[in-house]
Protein backbone atom coordinates (compact mmCIF):
# COMPACT_ATOMS: atom_id res chain seq x y z
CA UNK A 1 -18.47 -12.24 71.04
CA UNK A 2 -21.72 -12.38 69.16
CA UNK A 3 -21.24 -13.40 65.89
CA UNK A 4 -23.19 -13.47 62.68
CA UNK A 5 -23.71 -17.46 62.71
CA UNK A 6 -25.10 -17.03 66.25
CA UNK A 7 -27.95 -14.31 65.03
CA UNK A 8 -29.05 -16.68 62.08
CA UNK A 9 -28.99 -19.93 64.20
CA UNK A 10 -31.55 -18.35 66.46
CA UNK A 11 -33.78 -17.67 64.01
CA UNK A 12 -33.67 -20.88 62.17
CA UNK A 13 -34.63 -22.06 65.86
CA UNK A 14 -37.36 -19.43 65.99
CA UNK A 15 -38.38 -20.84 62.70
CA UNK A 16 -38.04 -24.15 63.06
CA UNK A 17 -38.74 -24.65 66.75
CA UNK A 18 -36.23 -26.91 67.23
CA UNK A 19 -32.77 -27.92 67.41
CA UNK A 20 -33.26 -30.71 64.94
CA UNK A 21 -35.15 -28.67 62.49
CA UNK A 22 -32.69 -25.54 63.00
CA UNK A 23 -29.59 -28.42 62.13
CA UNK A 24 -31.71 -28.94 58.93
CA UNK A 25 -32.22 -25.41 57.76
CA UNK A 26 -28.79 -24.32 58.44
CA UNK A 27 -27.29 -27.80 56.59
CA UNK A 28 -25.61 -28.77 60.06
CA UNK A 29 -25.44 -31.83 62.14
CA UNK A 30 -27.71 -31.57 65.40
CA UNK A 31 -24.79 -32.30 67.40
CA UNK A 32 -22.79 -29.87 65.85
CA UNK A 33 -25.44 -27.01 66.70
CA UNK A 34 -25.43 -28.37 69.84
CA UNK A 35 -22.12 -27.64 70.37
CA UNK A 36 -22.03 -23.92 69.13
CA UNK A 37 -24.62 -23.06 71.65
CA UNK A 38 -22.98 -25.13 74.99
CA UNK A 39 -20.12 -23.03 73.48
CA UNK A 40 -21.58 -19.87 73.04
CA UNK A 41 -24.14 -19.80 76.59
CA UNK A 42 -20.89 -20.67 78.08
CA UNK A 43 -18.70 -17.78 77.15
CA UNK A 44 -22.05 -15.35 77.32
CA UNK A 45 -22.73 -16.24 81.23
CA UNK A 46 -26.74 -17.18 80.41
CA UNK A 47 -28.91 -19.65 78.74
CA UNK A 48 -30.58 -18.60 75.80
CA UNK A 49 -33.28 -21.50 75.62
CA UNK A 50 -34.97 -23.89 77.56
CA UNK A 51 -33.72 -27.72 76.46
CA UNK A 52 -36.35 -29.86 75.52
CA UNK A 53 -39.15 -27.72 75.71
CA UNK A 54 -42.09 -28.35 73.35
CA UNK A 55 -42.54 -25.91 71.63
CA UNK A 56 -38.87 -24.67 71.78
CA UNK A 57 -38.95 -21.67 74.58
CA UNK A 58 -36.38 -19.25 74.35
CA UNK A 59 -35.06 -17.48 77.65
CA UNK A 60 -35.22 -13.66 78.27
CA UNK A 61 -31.75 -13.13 77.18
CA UNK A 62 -32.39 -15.06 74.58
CA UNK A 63 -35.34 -13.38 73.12
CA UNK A 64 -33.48 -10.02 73.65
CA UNK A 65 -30.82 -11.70 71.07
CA UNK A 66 -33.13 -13.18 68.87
CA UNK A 67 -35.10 -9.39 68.67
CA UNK A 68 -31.69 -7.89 67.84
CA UNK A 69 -31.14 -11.22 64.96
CA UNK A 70 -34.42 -9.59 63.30
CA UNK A 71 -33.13 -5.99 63.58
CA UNK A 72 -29.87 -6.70 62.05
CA UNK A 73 -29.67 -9.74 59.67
CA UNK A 74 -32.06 -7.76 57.11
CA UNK A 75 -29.96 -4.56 57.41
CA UNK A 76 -27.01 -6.38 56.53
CA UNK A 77 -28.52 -8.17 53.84
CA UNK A 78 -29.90 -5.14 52.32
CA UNK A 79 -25.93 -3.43 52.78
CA UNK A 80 -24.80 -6.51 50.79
CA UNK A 81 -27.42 -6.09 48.17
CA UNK A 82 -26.46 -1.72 47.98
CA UNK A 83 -22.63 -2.87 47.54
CA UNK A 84 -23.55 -5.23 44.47
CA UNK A 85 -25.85 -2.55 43.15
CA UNK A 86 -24.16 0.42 40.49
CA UNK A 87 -24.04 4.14 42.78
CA UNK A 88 -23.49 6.96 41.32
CA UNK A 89 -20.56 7.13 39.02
CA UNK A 90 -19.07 7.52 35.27
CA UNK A 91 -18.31 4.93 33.21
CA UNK A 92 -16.22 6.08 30.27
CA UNK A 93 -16.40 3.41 27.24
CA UNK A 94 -15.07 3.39 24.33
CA UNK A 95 -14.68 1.08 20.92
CA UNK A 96 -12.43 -0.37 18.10
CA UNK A 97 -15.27 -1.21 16.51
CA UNK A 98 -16.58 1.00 13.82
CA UNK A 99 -19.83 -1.10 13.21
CA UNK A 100 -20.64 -1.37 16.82
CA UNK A 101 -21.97 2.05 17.30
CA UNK A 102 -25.15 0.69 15.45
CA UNK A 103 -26.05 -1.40 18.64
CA UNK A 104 -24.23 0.13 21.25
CA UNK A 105 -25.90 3.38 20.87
CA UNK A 106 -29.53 1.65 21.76
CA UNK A 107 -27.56 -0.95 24.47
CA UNK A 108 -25.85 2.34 26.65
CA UNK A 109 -30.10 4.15 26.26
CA UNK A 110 -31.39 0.70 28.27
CA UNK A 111 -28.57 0.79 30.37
CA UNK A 112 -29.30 4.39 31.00
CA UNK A 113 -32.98 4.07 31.81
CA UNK A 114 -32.00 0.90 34.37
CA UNK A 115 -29.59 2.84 36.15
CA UNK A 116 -30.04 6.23 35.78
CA UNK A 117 -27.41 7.25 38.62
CA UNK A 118 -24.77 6.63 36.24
CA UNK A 119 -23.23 8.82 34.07
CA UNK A 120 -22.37 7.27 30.40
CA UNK A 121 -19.42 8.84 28.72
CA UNK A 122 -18.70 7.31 25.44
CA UNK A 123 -15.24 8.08 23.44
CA UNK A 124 -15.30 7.29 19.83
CA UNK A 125 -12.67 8.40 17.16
CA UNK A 126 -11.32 7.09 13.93
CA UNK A 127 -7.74 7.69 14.79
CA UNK A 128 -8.14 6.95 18.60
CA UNK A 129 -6.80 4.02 19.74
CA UNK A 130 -8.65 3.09 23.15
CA UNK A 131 -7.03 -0.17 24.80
CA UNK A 132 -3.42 2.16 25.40
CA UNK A 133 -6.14 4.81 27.00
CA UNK A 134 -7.86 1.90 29.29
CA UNK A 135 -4.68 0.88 30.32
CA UNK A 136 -3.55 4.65 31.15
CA UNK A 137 -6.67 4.94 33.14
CA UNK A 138 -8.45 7.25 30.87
CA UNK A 139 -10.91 4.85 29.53
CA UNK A 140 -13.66 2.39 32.45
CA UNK A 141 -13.92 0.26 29.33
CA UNK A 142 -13.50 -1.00 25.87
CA UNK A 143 -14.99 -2.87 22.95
CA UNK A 144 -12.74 -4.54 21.25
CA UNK A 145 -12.26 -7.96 19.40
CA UNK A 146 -7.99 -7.48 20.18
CA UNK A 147 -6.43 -9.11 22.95
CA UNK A 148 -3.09 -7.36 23.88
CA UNK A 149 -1.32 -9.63 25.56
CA UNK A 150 0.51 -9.34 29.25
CA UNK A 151 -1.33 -5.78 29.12
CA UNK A 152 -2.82 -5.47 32.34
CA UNK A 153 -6.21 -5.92 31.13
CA UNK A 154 -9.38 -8.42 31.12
CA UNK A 155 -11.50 -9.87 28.39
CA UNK A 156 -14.78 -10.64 29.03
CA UNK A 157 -16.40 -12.23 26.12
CA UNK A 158 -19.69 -10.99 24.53
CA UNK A 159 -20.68 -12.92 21.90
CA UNK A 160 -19.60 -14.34 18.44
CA UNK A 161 -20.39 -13.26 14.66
CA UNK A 162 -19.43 -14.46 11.54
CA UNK A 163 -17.36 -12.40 9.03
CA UNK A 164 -18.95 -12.28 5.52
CA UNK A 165 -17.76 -11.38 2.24
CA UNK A 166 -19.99 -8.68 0.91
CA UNK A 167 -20.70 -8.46 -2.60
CA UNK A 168 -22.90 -6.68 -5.82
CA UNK A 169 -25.41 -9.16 -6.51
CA UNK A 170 -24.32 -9.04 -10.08
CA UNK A 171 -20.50 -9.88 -8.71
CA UNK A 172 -18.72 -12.92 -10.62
CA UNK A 173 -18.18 -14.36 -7.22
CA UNK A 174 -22.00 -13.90 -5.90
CA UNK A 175 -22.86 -17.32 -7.75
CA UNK A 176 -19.61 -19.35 -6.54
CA UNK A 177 -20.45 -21.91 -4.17
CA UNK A 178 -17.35 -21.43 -1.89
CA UNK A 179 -14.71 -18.42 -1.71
CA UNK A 180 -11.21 -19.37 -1.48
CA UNK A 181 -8.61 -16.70 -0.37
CA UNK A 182 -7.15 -17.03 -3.87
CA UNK A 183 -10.52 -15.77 -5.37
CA UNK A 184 -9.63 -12.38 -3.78
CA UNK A 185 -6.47 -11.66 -5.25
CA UNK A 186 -7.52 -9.34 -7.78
CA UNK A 187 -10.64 -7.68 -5.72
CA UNK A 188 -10.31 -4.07 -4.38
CA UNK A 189 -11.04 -4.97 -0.45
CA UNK A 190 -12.71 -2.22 0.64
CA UNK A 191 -11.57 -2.16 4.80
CA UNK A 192 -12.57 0.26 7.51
CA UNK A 193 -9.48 2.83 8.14
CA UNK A 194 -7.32 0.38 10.68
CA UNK A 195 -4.28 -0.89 10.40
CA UNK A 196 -4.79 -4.75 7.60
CA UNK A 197 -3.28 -6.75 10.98
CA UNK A 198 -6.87 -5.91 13.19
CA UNK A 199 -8.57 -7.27 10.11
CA UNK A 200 -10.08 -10.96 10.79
CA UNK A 201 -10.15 -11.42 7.17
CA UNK A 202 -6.54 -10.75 6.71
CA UNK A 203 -5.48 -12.59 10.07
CA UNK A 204 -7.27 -15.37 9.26
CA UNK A 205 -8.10 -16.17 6.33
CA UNK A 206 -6.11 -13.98 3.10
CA UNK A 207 -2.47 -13.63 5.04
CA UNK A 208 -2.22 -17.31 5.43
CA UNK A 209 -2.71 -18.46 2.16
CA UNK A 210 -0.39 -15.74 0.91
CA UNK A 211 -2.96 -13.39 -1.02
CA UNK A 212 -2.50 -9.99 -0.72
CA UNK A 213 -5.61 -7.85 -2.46
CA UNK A 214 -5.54 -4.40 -2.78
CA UNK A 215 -7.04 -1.99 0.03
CA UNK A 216 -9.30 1.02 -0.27
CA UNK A 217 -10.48 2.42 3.35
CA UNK A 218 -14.13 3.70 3.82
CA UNK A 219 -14.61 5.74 6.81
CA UNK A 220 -17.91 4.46 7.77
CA UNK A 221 -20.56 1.15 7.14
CA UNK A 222 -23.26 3.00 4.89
CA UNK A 223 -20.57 4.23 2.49
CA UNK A 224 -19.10 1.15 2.30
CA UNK A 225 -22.03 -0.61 1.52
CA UNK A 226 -22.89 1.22 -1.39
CA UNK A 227 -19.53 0.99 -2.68
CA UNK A 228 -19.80 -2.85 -2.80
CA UNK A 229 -23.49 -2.45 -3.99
CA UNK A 230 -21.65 0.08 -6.97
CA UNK A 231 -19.46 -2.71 -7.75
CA UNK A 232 -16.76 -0.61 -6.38
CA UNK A 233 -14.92 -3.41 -4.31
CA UNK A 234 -15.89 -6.19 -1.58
CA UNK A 235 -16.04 -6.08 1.84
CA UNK A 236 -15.70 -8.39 4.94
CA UNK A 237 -18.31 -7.44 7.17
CA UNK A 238 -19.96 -8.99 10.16
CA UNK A 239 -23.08 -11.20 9.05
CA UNK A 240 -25.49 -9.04 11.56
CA UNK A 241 -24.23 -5.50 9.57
CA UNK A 242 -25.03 -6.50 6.44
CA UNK A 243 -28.56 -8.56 7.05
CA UNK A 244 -30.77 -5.49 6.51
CA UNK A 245 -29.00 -4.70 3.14
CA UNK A 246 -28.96 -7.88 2.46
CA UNK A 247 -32.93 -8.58 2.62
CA UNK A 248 -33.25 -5.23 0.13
CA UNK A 249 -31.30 -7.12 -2.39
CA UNK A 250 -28.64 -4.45 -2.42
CA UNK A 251 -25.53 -7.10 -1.73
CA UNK A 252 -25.32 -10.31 -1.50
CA UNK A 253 -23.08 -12.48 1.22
CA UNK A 254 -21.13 -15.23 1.11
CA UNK A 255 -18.99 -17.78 3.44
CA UNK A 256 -15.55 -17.12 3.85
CA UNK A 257 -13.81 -20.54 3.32
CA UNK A 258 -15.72 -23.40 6.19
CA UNK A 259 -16.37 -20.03 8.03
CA UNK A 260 -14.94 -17.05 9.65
CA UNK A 261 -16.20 -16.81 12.83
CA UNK A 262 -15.07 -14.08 15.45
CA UNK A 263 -15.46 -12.23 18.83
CA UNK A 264 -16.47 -9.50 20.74
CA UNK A 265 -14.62 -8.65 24.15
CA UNK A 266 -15.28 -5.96 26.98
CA UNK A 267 -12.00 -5.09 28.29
CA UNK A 268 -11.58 -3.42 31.51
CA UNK A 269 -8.28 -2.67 33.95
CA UNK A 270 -7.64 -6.52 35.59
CA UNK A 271 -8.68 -6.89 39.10
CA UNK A 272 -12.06 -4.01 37.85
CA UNK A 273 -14.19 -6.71 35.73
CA UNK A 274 -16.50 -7.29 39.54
CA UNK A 275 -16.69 -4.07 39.98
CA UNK A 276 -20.86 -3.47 40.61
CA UNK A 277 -21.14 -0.68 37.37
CA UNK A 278 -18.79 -2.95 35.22
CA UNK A 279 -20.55 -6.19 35.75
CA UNK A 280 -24.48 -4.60 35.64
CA UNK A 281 -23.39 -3.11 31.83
CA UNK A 282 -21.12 -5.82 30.25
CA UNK A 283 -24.28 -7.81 31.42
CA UNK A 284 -26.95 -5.42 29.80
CA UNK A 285 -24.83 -4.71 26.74
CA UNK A 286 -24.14 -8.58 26.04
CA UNK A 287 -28.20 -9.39 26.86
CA UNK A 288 -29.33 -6.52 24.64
CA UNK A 289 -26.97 -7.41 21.82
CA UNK A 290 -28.12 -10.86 21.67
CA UNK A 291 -31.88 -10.24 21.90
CA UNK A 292 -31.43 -7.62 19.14
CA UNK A 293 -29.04 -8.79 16.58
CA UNK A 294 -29.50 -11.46 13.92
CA UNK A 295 -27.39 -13.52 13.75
CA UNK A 296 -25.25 -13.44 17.42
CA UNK A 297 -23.68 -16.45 19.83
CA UNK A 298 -23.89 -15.39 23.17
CA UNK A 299 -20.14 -16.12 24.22
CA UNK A 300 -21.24 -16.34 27.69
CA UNK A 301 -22.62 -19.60 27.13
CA UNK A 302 -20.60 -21.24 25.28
CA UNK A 303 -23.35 -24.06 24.20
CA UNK A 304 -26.01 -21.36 23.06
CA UNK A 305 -26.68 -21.26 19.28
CA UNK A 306 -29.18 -19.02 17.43
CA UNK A 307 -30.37 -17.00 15.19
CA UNK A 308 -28.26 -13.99 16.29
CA UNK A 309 -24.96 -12.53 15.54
CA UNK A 310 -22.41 -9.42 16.49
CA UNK A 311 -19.49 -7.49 15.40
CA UNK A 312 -16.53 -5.84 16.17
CA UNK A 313 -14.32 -3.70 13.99
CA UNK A 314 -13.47 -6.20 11.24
């Protein structure tokens, strides 16, 4: 019989101390409020205040209800608050990205020390393939920059990076102005061990124009690097990986055609992405990403530009 509405229009009267000011507060029409109460004093048997009383005087009954309005409203409120809040839990992630372990590992430490009640259980694996495992249930979540369609699952963006071409300084191409996909034929592309369809650089960029280079994986991004800085081959790396090496003058980088630009998804189970743990660490990771990486878009907002950039498994 009581409901909810009833508990927070008496104390917008208590606060107010009066009907007018009450409509106000509660974005009603005076009338309208009016009407609730005839309504509700009816069904309830009593009065609950005394009409045009200055200040506004509630009843007995009514200051009975109005004590129990102060008891509950903030309980509930702090319920609602607990149910949007992470409890204690695993969350099993997991990436097909083999740069992203570079800022992930830092990202899932803040996350930890904000919400130490859950338990972080990260699956990594050159030959494991983790979207198939999300979808079986075995994963909570996964990094990827690979949309499978009609899979079940949901993409929430991250944030942006550009794909580079990494080279020796001392590489014939380091002093061309603008790479074509034809200036790669005869390179050794030096890839990370996935299958040349997850590449951007072949999606995008070499497979359209027809070039086919030759491929030489690298199991990991330090090794690779100084393969490219031995003159060994090129890479395609995001900007953000290579800025470090970079700034030592060990490779130089270069725009892939008007720009390769790609991005980062969390992908959880669809109807899981407002889940409370879900939400708090696809928030953390994406913040923590984009106040620590040069070079990263936050994808979030799709107007922000900076100075920052991330990767996926390019």
């Amino acid at each position: 019989m009581i409901e909810l509405k009833h508990l927070r229009t008496l104390q917008a009267l208590r606060n107010t101390g009066s009907l007018a000011g009450a409509a106000a507060q509660l974005h009603q029409t005076q009338s309208a409020l009016s009407h609730q109460f005839s309504d509700l004093e009816q069904r309830l048997g009593f009065k609950l205040f005394v009409r045009k009383s200055q200040p506004l005087r509630f009843t007995a009954q009514g200051e009975i209800l109005l004590q129990l309005a102060e008891q509950v409203l903030p309980q509930i409120q702090q319920a609602l608050q607990a149910c949007h809040e992470p409890h204690q839990t695993t969350l099993r992630i997991a990436i097909e990205c083999h740069s992203c372990i570079q800022w992930l590992t830092p990202a899932l430490d803040n996350f930890r020390q904000r919400f130490p009640q859950v338990v972080m259980d990260f699956k990594s694996g050159v030959t494991f393939d983790p979207q198939p495992a999300l979808q079986q249930g075995e994963l909570d979540l996964v990094m990827t920059s690979d949309i499978l369609p009609r899979s079940g699952l949901h993409y929430s963006p991250m944030f942006d990076f550009e794909v580079r071409l990494v080279l020796a300084p001392d590489h014939p191409l380091a002093s061309k102005p603008h790479i074509e996909p034809e200036d790669l034929s005869d390179e050794t592309l030096l890839i990370y061990p996935v299958q040349r369809q997850r590449l951007d650089i072949w999606r995008h960029f070499l497979q359209p124009a027809g070039v086919n280079p030759a491929l030489k994986s690298v199991d990991n991004t330090l090794l690779l690097i100084q393969m490219v800085a031995a003159r060994m081959g090129i890479a395609a790396l995001p900007h953000w990986v290579v800025e470090s090496f970079e700034r030592q003058g060990l490779v130089v980088t270069k725009t892939l055609g008007d720009g390769l630009w790609s991005r980062l998804y969390a992908s959880v189970r669809d109807g899981e992405q407002r889940q409370a743990v879900t939400e708090a660490f696809i928030r953390s990771a994406r913040q923590h990403a984009c106040d620590h990486l040069p070079f990263v878009r936050d994808a979030a907002r799709p107007g922000a530009t900076g100075t920052k950039a991330l990767a996926t498994g390019v």
